[in-house]
Protein backbone atom coordinates (compact mmCIF):
# COMPACT_ATOMS: atom_id res chain seq x y z
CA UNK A 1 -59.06 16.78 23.19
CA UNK A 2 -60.66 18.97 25.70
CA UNK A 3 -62.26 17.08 28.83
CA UNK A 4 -64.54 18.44 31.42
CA UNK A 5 -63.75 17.79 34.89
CA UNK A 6 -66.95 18.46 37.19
CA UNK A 7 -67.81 17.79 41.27
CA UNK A 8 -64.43 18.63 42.44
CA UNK A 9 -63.82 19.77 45.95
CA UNK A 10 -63.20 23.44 46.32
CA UNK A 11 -60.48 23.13 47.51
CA UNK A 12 -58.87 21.29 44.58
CA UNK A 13 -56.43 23.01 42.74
CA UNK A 14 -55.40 23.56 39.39
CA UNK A 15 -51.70 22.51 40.05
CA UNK A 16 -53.21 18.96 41.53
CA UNK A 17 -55.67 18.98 38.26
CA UNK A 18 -52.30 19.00 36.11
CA UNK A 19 -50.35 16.68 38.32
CA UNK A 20 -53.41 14.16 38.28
CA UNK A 21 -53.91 14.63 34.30
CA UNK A 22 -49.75 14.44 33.15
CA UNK A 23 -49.47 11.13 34.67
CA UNK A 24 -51.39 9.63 31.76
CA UNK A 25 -49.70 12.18 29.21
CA UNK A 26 -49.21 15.55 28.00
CA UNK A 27 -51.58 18.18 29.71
CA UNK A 28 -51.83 21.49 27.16
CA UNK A 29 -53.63 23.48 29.27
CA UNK A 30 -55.68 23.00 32.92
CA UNK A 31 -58.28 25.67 33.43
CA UNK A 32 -60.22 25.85 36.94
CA UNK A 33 -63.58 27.82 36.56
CA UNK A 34 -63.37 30.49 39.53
CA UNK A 35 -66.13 32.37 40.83
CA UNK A 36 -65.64 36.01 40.04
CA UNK A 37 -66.97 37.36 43.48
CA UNK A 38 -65.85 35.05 46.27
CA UNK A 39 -62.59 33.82 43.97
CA UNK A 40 -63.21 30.10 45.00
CA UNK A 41 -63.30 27.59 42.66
CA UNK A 42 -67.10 26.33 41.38
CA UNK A 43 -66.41 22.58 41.47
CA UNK A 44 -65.46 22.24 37.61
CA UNK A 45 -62.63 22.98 35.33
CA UNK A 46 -61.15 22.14 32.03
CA UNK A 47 -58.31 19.97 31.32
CA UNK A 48 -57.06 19.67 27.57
CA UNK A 49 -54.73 16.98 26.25
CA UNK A 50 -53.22 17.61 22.52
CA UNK A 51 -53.08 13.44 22.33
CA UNK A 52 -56.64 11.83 22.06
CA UNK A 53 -55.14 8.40 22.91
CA UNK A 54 -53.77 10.11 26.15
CA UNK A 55 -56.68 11.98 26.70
CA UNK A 56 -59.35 8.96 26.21
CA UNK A 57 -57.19 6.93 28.56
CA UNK A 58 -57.22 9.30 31.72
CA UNK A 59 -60.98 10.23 31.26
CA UNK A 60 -61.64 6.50 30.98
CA UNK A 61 -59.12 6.03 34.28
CA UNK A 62 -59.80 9.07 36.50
CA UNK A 63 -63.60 9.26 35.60
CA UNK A 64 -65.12 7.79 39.74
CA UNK A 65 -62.19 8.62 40.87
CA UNK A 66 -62.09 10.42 44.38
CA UNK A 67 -60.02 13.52 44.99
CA UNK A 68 -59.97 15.35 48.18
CA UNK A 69 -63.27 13.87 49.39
CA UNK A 70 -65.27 14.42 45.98
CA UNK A 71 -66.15 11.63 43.48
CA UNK A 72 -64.83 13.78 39.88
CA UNK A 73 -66.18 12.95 36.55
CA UNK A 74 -64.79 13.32 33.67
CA UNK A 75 -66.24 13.70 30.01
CA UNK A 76 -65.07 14.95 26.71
CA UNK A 77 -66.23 19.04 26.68
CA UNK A 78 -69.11 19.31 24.58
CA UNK A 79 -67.96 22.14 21.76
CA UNK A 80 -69.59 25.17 21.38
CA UNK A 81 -72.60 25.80 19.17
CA UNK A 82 -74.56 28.04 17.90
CA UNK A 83 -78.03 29.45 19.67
CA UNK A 84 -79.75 28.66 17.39
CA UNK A 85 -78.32 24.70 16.77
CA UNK A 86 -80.82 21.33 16.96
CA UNK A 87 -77.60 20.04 18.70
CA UNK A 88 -79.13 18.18 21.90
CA UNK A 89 -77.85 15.61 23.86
């Protein structure tokens, strides 16, 4: 399961992202989203867990939570449609 991970500090990293995520389970992959032109992070990131048990439980746990001075929140990642989809929320 893939899980959004939005209003983190910028000064979060994506070693502490992983840390914070593998103490509820396996972490497959932790993905900051950097700004190409001043290479700082822009507050959100991607986090995906290969277990949805896993994953439900640390988006249900961490979701509030405060890191480095910044409430995160934490969702399941919306996938990817097409343009031209009715898909809306």
């Amino acid at each position: 399961m893939k899980l959004l991970i939005r209003n983190l500090a910028r000064t979060t990293s994506e070693a502490e992202i992983r840390a914070l995520f593998e103490t509820h389970g396996t972490v497959q992959s932790c993905k900051l989203v950097i700004d190409k032109n001043t290479r700082v992070s822009k507050g959100f990131g991607f986090v995906e867990m290969p277990r949805q048990g896993e994953a439900k439980a640390a988006m249900k746990t961490l979701n509030g939570k405060e890191i480095d001075g910044s409430k995160i929140r934490v969702k399941k990642a919306e996938t990817k449609t097409a343009p031209d989809s009715s898909n809306h929320d």
